[in-house]
Protein backbone atom coordinates (compact mmCIF):
# COMPACT_ATOMS: atom_id res chain seq x y z
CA UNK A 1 55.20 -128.05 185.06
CA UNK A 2 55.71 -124.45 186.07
CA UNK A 3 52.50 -122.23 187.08
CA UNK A 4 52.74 -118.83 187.38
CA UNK A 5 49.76 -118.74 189.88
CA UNK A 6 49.93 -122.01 191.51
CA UNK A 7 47.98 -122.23 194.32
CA UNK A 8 45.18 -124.20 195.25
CA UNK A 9 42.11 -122.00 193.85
CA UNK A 10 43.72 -122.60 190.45
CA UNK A 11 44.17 -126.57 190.54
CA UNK A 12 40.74 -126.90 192.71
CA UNK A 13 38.68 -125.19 190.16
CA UNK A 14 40.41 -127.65 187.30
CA UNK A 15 40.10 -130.35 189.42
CA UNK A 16 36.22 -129.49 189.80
CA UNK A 17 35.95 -128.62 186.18
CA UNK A 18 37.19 -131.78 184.91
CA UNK A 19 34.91 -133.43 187.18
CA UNK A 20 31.85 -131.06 186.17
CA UNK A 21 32.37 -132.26 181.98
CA UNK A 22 32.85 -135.78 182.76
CA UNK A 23 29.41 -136.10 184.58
CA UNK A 24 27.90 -133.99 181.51
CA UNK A 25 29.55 -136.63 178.91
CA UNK A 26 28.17 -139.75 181.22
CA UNK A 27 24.93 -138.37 181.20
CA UNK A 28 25.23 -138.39 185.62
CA UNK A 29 25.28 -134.82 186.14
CA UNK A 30 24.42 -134.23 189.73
CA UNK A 31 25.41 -130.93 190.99
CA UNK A 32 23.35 -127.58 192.08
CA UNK A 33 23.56 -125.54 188.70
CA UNK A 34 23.17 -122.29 190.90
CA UNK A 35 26.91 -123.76 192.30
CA UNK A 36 27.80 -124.58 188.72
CA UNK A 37 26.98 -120.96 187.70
CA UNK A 38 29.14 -119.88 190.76
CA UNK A 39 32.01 -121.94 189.66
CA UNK A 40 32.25 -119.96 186.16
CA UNK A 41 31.12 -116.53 187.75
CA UNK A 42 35.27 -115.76 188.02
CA UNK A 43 37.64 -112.67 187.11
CA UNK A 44 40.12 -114.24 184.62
CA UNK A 45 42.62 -111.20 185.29
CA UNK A 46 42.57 -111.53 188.65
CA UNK A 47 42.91 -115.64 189.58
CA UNK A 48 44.30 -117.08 186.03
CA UNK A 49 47.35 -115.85 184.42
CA UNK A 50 46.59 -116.76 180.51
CA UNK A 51 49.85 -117.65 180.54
CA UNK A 52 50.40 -121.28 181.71
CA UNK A 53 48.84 -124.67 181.12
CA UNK A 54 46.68 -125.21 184.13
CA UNK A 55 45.20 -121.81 183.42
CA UNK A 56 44.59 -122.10 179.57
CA UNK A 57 42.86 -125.85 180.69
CA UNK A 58 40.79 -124.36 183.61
CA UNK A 59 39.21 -121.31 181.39
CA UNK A 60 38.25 -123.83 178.15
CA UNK A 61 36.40 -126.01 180.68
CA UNK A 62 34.62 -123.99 182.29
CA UNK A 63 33.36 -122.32 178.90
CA UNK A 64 32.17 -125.69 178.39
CA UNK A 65 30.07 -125.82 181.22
CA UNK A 66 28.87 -122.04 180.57
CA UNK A 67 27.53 -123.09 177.15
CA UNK A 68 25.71 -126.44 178.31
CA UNK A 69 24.51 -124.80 181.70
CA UNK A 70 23.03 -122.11 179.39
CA UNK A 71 21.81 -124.96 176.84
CA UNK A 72 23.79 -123.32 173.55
CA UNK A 73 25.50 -126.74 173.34
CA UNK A 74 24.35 -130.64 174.73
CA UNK A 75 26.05 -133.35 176.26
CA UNK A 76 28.13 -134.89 173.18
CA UNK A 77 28.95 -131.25 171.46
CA UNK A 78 30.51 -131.31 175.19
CA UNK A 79 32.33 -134.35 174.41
CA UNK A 80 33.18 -132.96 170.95
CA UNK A 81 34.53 -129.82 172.00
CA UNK A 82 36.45 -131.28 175.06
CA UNK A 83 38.45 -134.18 172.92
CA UNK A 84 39.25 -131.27 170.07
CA UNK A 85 40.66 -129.33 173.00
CA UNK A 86 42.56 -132.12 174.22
CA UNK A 87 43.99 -132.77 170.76
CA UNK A 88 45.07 -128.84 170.12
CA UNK A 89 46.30 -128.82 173.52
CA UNK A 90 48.82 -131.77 173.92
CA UNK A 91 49.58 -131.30 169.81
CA UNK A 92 50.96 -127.87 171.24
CA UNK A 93 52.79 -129.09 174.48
CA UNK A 94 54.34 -131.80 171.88
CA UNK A 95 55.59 -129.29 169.78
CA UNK A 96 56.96 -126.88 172.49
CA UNK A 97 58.34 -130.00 174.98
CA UNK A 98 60.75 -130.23 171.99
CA UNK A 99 62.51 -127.00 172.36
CA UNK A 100 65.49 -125.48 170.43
CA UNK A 101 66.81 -129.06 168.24
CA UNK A 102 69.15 -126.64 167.09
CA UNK A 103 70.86 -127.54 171.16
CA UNK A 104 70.18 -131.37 170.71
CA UNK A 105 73.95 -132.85 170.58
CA UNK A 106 74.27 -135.69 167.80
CA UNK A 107 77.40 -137.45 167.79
CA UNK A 108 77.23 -141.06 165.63
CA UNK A 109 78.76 -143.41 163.18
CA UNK A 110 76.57 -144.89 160.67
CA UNK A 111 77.44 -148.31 160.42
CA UNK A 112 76.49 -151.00 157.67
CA UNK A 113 75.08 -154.20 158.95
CA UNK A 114 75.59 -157.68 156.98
CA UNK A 115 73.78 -160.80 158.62
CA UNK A 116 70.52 -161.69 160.20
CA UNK A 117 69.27 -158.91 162.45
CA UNK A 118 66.71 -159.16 165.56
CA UNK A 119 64.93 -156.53 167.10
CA UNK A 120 63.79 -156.52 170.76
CA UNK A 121 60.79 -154.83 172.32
CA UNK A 122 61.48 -153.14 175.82
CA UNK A 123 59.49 -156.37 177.35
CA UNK A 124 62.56 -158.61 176.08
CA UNK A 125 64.99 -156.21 177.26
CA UNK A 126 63.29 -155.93 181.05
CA UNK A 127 63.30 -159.95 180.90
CA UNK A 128 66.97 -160.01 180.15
CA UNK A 129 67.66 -157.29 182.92
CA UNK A 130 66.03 -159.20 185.33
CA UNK A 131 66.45 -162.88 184.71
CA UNK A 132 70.33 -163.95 183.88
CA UNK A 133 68.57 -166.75 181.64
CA UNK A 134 66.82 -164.63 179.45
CA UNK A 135 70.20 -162.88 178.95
CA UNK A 136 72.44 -165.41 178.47
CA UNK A 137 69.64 -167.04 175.96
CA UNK A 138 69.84 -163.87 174.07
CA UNK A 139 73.59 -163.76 174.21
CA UNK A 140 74.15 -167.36 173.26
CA UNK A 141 71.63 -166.54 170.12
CA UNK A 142 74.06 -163.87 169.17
CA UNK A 143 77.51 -165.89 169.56
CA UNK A 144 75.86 -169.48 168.49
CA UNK A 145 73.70 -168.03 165.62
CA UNK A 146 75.40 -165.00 164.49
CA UNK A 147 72.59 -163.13 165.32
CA UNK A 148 72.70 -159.16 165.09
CA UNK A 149 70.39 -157.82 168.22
CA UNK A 150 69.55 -153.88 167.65
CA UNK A 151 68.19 -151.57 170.10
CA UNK A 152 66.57 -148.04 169.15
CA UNK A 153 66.73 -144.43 170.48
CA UNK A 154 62.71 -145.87 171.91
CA UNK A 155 64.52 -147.91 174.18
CA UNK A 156 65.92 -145.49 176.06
CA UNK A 157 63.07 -143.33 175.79
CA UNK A 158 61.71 -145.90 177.91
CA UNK A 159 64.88 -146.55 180.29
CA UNK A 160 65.15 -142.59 180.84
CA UNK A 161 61.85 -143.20 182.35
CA UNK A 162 62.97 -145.52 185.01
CA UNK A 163 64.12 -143.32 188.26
CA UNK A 164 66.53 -145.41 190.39
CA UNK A 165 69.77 -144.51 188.46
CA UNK A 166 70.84 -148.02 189.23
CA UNK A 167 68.21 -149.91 187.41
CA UNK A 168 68.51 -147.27 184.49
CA UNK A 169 72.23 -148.13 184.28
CA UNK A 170 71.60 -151.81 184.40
CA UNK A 171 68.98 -151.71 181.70
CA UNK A 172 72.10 -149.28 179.58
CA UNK A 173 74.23 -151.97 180.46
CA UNK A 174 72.61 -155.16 179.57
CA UNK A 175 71.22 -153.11 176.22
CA UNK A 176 74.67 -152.18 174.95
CA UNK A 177 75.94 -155.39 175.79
CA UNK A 178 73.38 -157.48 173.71
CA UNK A 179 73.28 -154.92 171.04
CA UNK A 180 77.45 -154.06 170.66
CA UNK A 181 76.34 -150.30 171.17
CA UNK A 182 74.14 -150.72 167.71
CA UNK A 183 70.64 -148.80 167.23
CA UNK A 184 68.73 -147.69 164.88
CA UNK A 185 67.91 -143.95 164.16
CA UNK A 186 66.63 -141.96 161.60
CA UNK A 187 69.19 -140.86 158.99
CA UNK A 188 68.74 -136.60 158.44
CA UNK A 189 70.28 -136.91 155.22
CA UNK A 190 68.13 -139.56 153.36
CA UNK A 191 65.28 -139.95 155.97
CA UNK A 192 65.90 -144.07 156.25
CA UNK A 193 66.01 -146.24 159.04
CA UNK A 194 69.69 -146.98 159.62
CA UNK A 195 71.64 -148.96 162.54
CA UNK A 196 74.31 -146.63 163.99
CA UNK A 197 77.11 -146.28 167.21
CA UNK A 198 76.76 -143.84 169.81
CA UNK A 199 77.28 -143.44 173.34
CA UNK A 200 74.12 -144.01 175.73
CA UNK A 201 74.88 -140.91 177.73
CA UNK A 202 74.34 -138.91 174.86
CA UNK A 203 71.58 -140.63 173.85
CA UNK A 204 70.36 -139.81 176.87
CA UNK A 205 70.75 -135.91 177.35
CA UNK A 206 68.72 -135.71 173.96
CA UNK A 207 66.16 -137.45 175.47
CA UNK A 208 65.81 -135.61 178.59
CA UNK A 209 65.76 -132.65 176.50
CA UNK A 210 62.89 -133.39 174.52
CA UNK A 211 61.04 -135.51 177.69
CA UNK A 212 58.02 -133.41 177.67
CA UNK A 213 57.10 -133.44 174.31
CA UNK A 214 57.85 -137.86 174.58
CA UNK A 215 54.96 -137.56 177.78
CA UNK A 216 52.69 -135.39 175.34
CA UNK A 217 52.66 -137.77 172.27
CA UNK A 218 51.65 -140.89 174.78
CA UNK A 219 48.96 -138.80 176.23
CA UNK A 220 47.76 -138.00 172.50
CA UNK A 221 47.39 -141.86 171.61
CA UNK A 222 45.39 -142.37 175.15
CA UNK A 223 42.80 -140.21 173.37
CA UNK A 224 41.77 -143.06 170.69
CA UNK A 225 39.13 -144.71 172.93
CA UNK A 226 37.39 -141.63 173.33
CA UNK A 227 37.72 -141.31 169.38
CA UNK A 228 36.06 -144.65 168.88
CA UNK A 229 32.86 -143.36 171.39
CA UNK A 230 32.36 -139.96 169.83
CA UNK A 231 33.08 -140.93 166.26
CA UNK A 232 32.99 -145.32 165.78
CA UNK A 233 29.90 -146.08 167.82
CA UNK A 234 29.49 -149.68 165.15
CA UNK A 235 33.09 -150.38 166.65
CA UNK A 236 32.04 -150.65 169.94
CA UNK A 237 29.55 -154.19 169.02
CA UNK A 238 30.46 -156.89 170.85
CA UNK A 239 29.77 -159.13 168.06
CA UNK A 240 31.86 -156.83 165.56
CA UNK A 241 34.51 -156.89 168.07
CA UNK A 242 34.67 -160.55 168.09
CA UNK A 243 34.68 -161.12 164.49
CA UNK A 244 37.58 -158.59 164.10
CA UNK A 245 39.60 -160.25 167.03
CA UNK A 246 39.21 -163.72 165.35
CA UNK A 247 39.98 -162.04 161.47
CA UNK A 248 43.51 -162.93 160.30
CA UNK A 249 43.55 -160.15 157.81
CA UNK A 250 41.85 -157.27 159.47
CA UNK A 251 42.80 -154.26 157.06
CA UNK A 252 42.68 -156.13 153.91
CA UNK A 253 38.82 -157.06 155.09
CA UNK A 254 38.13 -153.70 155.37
CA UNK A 255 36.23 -151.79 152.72
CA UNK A 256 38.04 -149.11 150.97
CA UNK A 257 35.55 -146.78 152.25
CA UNK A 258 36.00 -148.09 156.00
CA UNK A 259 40.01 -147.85 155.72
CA UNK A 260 40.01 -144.39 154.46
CA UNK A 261 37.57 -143.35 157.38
CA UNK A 262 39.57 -144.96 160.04
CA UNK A 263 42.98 -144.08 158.81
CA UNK A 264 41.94 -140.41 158.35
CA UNK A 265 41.78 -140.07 161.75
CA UNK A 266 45.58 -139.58 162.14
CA UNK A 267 48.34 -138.66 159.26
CA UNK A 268 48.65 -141.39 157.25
CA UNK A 269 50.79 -141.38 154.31
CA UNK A 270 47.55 -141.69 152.16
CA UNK A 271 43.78 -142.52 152.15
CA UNK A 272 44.28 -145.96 149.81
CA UNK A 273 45.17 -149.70 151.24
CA UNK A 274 47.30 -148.47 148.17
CA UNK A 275 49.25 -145.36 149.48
CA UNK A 276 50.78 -148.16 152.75
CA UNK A 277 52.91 -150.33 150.38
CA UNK A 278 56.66 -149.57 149.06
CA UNK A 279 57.10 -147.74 152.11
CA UNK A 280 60.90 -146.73 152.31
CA UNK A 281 61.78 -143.50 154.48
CA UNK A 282 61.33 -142.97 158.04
CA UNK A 283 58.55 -140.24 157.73
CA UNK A 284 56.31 -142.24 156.03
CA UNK A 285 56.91 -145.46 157.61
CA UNK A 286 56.18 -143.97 160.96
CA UNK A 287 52.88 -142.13 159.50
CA UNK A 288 51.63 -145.61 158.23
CA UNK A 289 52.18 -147.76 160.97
CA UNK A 290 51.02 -144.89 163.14
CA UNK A 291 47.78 -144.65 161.38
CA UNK A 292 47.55 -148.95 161.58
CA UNK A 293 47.90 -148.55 164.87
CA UNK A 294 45.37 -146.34 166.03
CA UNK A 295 42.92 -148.04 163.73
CA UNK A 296 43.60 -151.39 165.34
CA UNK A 297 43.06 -149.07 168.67
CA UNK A 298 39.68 -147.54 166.95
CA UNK A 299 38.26 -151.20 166.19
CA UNK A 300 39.20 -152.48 170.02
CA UNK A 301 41.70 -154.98 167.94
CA UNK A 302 43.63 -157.05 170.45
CA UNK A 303 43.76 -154.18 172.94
CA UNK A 304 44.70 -154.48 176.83
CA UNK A 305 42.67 -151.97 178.53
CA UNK A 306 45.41 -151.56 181.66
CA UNK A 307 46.14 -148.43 181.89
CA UNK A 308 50.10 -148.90 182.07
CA UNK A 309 49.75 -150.53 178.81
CA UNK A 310 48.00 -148.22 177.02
CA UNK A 311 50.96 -145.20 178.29
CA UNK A 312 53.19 -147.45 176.99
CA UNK A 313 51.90 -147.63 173.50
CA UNK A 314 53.42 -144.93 171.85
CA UNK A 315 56.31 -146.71 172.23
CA UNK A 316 55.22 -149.96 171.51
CA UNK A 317 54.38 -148.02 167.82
CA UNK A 318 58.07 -146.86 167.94
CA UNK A 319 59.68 -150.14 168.17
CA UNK A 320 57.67 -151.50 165.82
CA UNK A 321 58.79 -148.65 163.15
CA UNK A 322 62.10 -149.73 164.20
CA UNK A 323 61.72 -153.41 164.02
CA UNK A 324 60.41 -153.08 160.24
CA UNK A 325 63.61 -152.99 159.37
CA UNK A 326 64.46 -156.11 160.89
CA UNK A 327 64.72 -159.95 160.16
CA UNK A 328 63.13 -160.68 163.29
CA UNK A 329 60.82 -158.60 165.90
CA UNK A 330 60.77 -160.34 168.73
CA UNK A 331 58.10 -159.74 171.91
CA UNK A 332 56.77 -161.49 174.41
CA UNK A 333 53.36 -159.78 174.77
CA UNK A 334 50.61 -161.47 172.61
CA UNK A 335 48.74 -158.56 171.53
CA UNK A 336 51.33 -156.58 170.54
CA UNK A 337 52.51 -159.40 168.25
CA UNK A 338 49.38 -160.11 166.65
CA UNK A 339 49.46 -156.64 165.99
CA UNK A 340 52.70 -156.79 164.56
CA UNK A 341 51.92 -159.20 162.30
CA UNK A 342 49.25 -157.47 160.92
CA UNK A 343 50.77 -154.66 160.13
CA UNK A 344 54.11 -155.69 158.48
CA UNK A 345 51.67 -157.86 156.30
CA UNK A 346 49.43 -155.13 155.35
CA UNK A 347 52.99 -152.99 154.48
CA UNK A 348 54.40 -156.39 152.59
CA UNK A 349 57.41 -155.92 155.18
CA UNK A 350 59.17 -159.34 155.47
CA UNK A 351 59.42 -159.33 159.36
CA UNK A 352 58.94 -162.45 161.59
CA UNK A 353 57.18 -161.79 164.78
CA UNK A 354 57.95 -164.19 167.19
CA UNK A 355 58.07 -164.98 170.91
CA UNK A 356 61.84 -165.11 172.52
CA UNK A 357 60.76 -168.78 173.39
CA UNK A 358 59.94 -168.98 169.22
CA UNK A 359 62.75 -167.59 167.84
CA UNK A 360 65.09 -169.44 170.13
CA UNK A 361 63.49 -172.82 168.94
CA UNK A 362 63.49 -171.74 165.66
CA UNK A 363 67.23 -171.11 165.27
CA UNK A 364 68.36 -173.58 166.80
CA UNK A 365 65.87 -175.98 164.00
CA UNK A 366 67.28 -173.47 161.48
CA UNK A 367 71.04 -174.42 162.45
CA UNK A 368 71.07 -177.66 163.61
């Protein structure tokens, strides 16, 4: 990120400010408010620019702490305010990371697809990179079985993230090789999920192009705990939490009342358990499961609290928009298949979720 005034006044006084508003939220606020007032006692035109990020962050805090230090606002308006801010402000870096599409090269062949097709989550695909087993299971599955293994433009969202360029072009490699160069992308002329050939490099550039808009949108789904705090306190029960965890059917057992409040809180494609079935284009697939998602995330539903997990769940959402148009999702990661599961029931999607382990035993019953 560029700065047009980056020097260390700038980032210390963020730094301090984002400190400052999370001891207000946690009700531990234990600094000198004659310092406090000196903190915000600033000349915006002569230390920040209004005309980069760091800036634009550093003034809305410290109005923050103006209007509780002054007592126009209390602790959870504070918390309020803050998470709105956070929401306007990485909606707008999304938008902007994305840059002139009219520069984003697109060079494919749609392809048609007749057999039984398998989708692989990035965990499959770094088990195949890095154990010659795992790969050769997969391959054999493909050859034996007849099986038709498709990546997605998410998985090298993910593998332009990795930054020894030898590793990236391993994890190209062994992707392309399991997949025959197949993935599935949006179609721009019908707006459906369709498998198609092109080149990884390209692939690639598109993806660098639009990188800080990708790093917005995970930062955006990070923000659903917070949601849950400010907005779900009865979701936060242990004993609710438990029940939910062991409930096989966790949106259908939701009121109508409780689905609509939940699901509001992103863009679903409706209000009404209703409005999520006969799904069929991209826009409104992704909206759904989107919207499943961060409800599961809402209710604490088989959630790891790591925090590399939880950056890596936007794209966990992605593949599993992509994998709804599969035969088979396969993943390794419990949670994230549970989750699955859920979801392509609640959308009547006719997906198996299954463990690599699973599916392998499974075909080979299936064929035998």
């Amino acid at each position: 990120m560029q700065y047009k005034y980056h020097n260390s006044t700038i980032l210390k006084r963020k730094n301090i400010s984002d400190e400052i508003i999370e001891r207000i939220i946690n009700n531990s606020l234990s600094i000198d408010i004659a310092m406090a007032i000196n903190f915000t006692d600033f000349h915006p035109g002569e230390e920040f620019c209004d005309d980069c990020d760091a800036c634009f962050d550093a003034l809305h805090n410290t109005q923050l702490i103006v209007n509780f230090i002054t007592g126009k606002i209390d602790r959870q308006m504070v918390a309020i305010q803050k998470q709105q801010w956070n929401y306007s402000f990485l909606t707008d870096k999304a938008v902007h990371g994305l840059g002139d599409m009219s520069q984003l090269s697109i060079n494919r062949e749609a392809i048609v697809l007749t057999g039984t097709t398998c989708y692989i989550d990035q965990n499959i695909l770094t088990q195949a990179v890095n154990k010659l087993e795992f790969f050769e299971l997969l391959t054999k599955a493909r050859i034996k079985h007849d099986l038709i293994i498709i990546g997605s433009v998410s998985h090298f969202e993910e593998i332009f993230k990795i930054t020894n360029v030898e590793r990236r072009d391993k994890f190209v490699e062994v992707l392309m090789s399991l997949s025959d160069g197949v993935n599935l992308q949006p179609c721009n002329i019908d707006d459906r999920i369709k498998p198609f050939f092109e080149s990884a490099p390209l692939i690639l550039s598109r993806i660098e192009m639009t990188a800080a808009s990708s790093e917005a949108v995970e930062m955006l789904k990070n923000l659903k705990d917070e949601d849950r705090r400010l907005y779900f306190e009865k979701y936060n029960d242990l004993e609710y939490r438990k029940r939910i965890g062991s409930s096989a059917d966790i949106f259908n057992e939701l009121t109508e009342s409780e689905f609509s409040e939940l699901v509001c809180m992103s863009s679903p494609p409706g209000h009404l358990k209703s409005d999520f079935k006969n799904l069929v284009h991209h826009e409104e697939i992704r909206d759904a499961i989107y919207s499943l998602h961060n409800t599961m995330d809402l209710m604490s539903y088989k959630q790891d609290k790591s925090s590399r997990t939880q950056r890596s769940s936007a794209h966990d959402i992605e593949h599993l928009i992509y994998g709804s148009q599969c035969d088979y999702f396969v993943t390794n990661d419990s949670n994230l298949r549970q989750r699955a599961t859920e979801i392509y029931r609640f959308l009547e999607f006719p997906v198996r979720v299954l463990s690599l382990s699973e599916i392998s035993s499974l075909l080979d019953s299936e064929w035998a």
